[in-house]
C-alpha atoms as a PDB file:
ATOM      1  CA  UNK A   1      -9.768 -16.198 -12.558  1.00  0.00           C
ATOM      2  CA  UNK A   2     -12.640 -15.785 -10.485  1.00  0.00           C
ATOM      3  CA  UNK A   3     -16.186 -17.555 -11.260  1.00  0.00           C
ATOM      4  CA  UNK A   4     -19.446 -16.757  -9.076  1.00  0.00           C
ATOM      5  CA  UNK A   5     -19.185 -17.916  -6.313  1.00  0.00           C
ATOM      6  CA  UNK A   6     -15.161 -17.827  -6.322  1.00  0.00           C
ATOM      7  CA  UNK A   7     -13.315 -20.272  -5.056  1.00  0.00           C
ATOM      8  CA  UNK A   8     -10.235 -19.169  -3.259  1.00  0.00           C
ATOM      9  CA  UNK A   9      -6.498 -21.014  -1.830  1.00  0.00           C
ATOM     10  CA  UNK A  10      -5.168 -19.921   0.999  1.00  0.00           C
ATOM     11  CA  UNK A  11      -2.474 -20.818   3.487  1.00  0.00           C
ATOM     12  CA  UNK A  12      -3.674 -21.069   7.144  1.00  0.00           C
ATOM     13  CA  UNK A  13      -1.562 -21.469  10.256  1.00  0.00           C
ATOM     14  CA  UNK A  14      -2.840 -21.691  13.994  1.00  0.00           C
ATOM     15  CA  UNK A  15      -0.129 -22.648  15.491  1.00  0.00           C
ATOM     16  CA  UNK A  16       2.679 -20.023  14.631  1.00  0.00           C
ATOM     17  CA  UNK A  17       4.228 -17.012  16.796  1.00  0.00           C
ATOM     18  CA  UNK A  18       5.154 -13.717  14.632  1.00  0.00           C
ATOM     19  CA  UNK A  19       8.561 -14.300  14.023  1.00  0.00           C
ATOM     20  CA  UNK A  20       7.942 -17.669  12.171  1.00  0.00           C
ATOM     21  CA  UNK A  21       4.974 -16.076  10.906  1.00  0.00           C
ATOM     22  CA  UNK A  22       7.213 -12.863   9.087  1.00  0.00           C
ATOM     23  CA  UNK A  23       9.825 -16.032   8.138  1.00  0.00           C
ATOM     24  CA  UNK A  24       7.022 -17.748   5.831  1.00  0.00           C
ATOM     25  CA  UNK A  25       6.256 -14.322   4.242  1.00  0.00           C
ATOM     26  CA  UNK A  26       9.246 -13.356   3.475  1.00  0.00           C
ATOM     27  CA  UNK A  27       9.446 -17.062   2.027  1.00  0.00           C
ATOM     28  CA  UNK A  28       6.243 -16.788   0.041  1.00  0.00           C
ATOM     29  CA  UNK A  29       7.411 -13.557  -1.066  1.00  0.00           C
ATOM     30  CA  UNK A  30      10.462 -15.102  -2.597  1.00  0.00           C
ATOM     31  CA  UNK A  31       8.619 -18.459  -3.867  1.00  0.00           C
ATOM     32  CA  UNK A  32       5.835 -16.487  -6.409  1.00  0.00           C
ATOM     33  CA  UNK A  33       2.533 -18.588  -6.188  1.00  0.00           C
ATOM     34  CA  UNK A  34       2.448 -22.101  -7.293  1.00  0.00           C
ATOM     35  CA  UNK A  35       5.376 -22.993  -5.343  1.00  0.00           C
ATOM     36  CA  UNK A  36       5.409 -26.281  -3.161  1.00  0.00           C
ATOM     37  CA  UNK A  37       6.077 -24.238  -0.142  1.00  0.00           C
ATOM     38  CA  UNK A  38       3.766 -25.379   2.725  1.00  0.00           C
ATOM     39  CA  UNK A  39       1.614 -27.365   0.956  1.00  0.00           C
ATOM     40  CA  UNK A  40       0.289 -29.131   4.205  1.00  0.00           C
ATOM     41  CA  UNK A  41      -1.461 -25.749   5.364  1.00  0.00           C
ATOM     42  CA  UNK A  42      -3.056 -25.608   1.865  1.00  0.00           C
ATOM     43  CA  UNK A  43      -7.187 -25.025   2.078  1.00  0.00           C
ATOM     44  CA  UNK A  44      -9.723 -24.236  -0.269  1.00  0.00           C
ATOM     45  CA  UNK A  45     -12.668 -22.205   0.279  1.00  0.00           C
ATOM     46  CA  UNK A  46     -15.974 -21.314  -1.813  1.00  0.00           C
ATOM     47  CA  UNK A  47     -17.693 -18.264  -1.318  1.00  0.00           C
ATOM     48  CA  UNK A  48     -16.435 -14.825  -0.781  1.00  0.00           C
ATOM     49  CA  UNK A  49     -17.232 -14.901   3.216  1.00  0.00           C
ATOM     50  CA  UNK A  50     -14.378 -17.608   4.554  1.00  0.00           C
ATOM     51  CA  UNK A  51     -15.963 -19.485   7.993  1.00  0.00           C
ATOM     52  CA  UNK A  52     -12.840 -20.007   9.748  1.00  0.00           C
ATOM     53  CA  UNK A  53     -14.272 -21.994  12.427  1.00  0.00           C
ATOM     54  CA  UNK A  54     -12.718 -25.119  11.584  1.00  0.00           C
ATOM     55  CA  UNK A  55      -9.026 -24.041  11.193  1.00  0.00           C
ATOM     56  CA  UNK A  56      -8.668 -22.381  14.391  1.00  0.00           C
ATOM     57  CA  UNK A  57      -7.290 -22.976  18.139  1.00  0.00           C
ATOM     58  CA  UNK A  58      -9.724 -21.083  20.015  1.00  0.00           C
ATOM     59  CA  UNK A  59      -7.788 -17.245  21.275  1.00  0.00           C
ATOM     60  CA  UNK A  60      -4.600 -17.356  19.159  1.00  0.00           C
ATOM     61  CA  UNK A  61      -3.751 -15.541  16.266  1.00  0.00           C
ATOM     62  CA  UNK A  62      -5.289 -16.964  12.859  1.00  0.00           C
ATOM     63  CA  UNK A  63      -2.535 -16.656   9.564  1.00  0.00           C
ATOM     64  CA  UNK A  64      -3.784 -16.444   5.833  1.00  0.00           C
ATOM     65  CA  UNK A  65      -2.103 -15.815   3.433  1.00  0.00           C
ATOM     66  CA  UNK A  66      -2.856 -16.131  -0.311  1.00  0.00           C
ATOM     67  CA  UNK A  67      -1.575 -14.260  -3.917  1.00  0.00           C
ATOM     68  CA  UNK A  68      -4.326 -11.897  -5.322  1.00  0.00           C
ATOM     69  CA  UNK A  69      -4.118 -11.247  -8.953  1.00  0.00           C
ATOM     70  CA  UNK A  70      -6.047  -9.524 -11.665  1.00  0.00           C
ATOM     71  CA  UNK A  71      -6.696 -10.319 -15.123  1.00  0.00           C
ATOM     72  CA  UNK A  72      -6.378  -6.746 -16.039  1.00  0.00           C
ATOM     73  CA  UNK A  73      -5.368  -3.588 -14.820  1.00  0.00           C
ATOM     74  CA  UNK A  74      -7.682  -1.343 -12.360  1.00  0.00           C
ATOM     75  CA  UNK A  75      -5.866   1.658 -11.599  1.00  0.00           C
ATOM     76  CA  UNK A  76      -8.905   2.775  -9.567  1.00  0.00           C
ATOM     77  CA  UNK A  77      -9.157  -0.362  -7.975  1.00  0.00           C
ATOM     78  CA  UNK A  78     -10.302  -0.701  -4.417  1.00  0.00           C
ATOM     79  CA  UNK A  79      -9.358  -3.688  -1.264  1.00  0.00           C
ATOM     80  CA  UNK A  80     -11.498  -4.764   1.735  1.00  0.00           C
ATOM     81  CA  UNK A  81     -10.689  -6.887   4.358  1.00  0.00           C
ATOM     82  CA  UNK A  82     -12.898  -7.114   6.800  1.00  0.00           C
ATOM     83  CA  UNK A  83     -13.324  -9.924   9.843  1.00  0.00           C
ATOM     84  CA  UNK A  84     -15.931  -9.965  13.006  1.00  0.00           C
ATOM     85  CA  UNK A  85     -12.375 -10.296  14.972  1.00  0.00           C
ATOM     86  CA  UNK A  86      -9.479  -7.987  14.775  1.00  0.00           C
ATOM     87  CA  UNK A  87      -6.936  -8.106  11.927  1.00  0.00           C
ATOM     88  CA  UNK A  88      -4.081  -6.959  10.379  1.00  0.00           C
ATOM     89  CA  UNK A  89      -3.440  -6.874   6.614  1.00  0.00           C
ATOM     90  CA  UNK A  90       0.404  -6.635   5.096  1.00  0.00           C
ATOM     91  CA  UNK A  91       0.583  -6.969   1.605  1.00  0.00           C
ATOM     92  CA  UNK A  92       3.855  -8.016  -0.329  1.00  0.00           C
ATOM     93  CA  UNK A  93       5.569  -7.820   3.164  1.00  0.00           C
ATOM     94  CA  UNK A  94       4.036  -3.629   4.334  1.00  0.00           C
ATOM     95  CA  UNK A  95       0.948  -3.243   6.508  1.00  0.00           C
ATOM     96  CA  UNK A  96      -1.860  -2.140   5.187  1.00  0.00           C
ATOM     97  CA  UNK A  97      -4.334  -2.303   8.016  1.00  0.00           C
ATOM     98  CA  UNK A  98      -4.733  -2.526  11.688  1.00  0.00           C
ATOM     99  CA  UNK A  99      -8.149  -2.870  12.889  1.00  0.00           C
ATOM    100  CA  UNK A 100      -8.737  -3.932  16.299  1.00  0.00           C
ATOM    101  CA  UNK A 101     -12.488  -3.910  16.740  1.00  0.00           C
ATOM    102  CA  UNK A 102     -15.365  -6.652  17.164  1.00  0.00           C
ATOM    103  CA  UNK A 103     -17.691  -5.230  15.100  1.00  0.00           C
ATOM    104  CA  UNK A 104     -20.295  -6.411  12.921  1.00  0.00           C
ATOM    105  CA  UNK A 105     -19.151  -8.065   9.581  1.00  0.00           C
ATOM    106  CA  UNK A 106     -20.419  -5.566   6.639  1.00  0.00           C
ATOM    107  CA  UNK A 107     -18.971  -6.725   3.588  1.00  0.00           C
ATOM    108  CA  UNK A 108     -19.246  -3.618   1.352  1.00  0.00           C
ATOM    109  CA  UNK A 109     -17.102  -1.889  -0.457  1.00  0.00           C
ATOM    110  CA  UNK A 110     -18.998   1.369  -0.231  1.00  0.00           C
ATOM    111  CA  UNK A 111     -19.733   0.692   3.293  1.00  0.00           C
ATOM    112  CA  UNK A 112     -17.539  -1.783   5.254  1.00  0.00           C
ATOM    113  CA  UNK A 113     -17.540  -2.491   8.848  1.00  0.00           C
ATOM    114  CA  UNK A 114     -14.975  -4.836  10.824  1.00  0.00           C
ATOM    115  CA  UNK A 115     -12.565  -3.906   9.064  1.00  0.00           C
ATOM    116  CA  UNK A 116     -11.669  -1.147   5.561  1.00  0.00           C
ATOM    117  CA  UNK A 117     -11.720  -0.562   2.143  1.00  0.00           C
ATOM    118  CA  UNK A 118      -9.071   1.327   0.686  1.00  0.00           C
ATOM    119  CA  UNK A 119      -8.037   2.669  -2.831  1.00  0.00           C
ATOM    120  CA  UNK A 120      -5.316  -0.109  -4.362  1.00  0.00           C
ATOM    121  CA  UNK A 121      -4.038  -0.313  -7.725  1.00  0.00           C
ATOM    122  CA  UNK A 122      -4.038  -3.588  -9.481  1.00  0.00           C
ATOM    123  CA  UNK A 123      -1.445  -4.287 -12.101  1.00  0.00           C
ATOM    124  CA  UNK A 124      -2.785  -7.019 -14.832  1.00  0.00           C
ATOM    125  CA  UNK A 125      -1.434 -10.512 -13.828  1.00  0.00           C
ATOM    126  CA  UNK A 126       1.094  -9.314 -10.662  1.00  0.00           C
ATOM    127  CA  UNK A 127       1.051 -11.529  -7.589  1.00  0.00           C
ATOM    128  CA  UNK A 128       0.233  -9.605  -4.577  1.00  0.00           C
ATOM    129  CA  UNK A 129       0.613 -11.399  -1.466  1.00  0.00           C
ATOM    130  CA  UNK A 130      -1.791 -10.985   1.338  1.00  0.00           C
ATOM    131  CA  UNK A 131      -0.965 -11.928   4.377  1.00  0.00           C
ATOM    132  CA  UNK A 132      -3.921 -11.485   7.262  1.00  0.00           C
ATOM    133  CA  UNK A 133      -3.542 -11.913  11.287  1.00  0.00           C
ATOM    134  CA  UNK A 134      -6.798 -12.878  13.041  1.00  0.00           C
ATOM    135  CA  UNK A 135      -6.283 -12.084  16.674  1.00  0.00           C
ATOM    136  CA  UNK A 136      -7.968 -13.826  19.391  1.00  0.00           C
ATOM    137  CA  UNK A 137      -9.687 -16.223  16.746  1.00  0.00           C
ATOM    138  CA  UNK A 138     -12.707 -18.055  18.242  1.00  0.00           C
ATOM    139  CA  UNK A 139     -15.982 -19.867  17.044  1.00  0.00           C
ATOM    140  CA  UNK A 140     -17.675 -18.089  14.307  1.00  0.00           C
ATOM    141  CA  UNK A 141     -14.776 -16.167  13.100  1.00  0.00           C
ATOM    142  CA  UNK A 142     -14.737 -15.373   9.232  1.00  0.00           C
ATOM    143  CA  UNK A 143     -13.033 -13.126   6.621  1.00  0.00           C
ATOM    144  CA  UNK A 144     -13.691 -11.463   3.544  1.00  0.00           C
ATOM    145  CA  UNK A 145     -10.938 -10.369   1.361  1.00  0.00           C
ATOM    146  CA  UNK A 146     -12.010  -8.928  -1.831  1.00  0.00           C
ATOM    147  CA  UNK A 147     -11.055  -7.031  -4.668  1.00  0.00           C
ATOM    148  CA  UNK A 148     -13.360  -4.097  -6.748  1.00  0.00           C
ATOM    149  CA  UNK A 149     -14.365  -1.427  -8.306  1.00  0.00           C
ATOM    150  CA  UNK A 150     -15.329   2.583  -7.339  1.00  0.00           C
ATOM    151  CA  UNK A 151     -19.526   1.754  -8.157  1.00  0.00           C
ATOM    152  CA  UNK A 152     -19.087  -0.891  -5.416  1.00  0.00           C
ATOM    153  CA  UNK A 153     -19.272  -4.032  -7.023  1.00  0.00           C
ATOM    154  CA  UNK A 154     -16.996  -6.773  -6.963  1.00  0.00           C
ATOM    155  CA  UNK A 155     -13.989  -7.284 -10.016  1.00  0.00           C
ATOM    156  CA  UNK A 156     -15.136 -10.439 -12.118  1.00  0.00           C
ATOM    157  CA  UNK A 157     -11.447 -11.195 -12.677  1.00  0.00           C
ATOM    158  CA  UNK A 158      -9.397 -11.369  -9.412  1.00  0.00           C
ATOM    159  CA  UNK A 159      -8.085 -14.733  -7.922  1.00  0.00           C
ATOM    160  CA  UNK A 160      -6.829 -16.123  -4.636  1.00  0.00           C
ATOM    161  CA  UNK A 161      -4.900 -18.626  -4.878  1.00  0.00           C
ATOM    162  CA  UNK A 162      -1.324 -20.437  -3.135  1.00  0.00           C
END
């Protein structure tokens, strides 16, 4: 499970169109984490803020996709995903969010800009899989994905992970 500063997997593509991009999540889907699958496209990052910089071809669409799990349940739980590019978020296969703006990057779950957080259940030990589009990817782009809590603060036992 997590440990400050987390360390997180995820799977990134920059090369891959939206049909072959719904074909790998629907594969994911049925793999579980763990699985072999794609294991070329494997990265690891520290921190909660991902620089994406080095994984991207400059204006096309950025794929991540990663499991998020809990350690225990947190009915009240909460999601943001938030980017200084526009993004979409499906998790297990439905969308979740749509944002389209450039804005500044606020990380916080009480207050979140470039992107939203939103109320999300988290069942003890399920894989969710997260699967975010970064469109028109270029220098400086970066993510945060993160999991926590109504006072704000982030859950001390989520992972990331492929």
């Amino acid at each position: 499970m997590a440990q400050w500063l987390p360390k997180s997997g995820y799977l990134v593509f920059n090369d891959i169109d939206e049909a072959e991009a719904g074909r790998i999540e629907r594969k994911l889907l049925e793999a579980g984490p763990g699985s072999a699958l794609y294991r070329e496209h494997r990265r690891e990052f520290a921190g909660t803020v991902l620089e994406l910089t080095p994984h991207l071809r400059e204006f096309k669409p950025l794929h991540l996709y990663t499991f998020l799990r809990t350690g225990e349940n947190h009915p009240d739980g909460l999601l943001m995903c938030c980017s200084n590019m526009g993004l979409t978020l499906w998790i297990d296969g439905r969308m979740m969010l749509n944002y389209h703006g450039r804005e500044l990057m606020i990380p916080a779950f009480l207050r979140t800009g470039g992107g939203a957080t939103f109320g999300f259940p988290f069942e003890v030990e399920r894989p969710y899989l997260m699967h975010i589009r970064l469109l028109f990817a270029r220098r400086g782009t970066q993510l945060v994905l993160g999991a926590g809590e109504t006072r704000g603060f982030y859950l001390d036992d989520y992972a990331l992970e492929v």
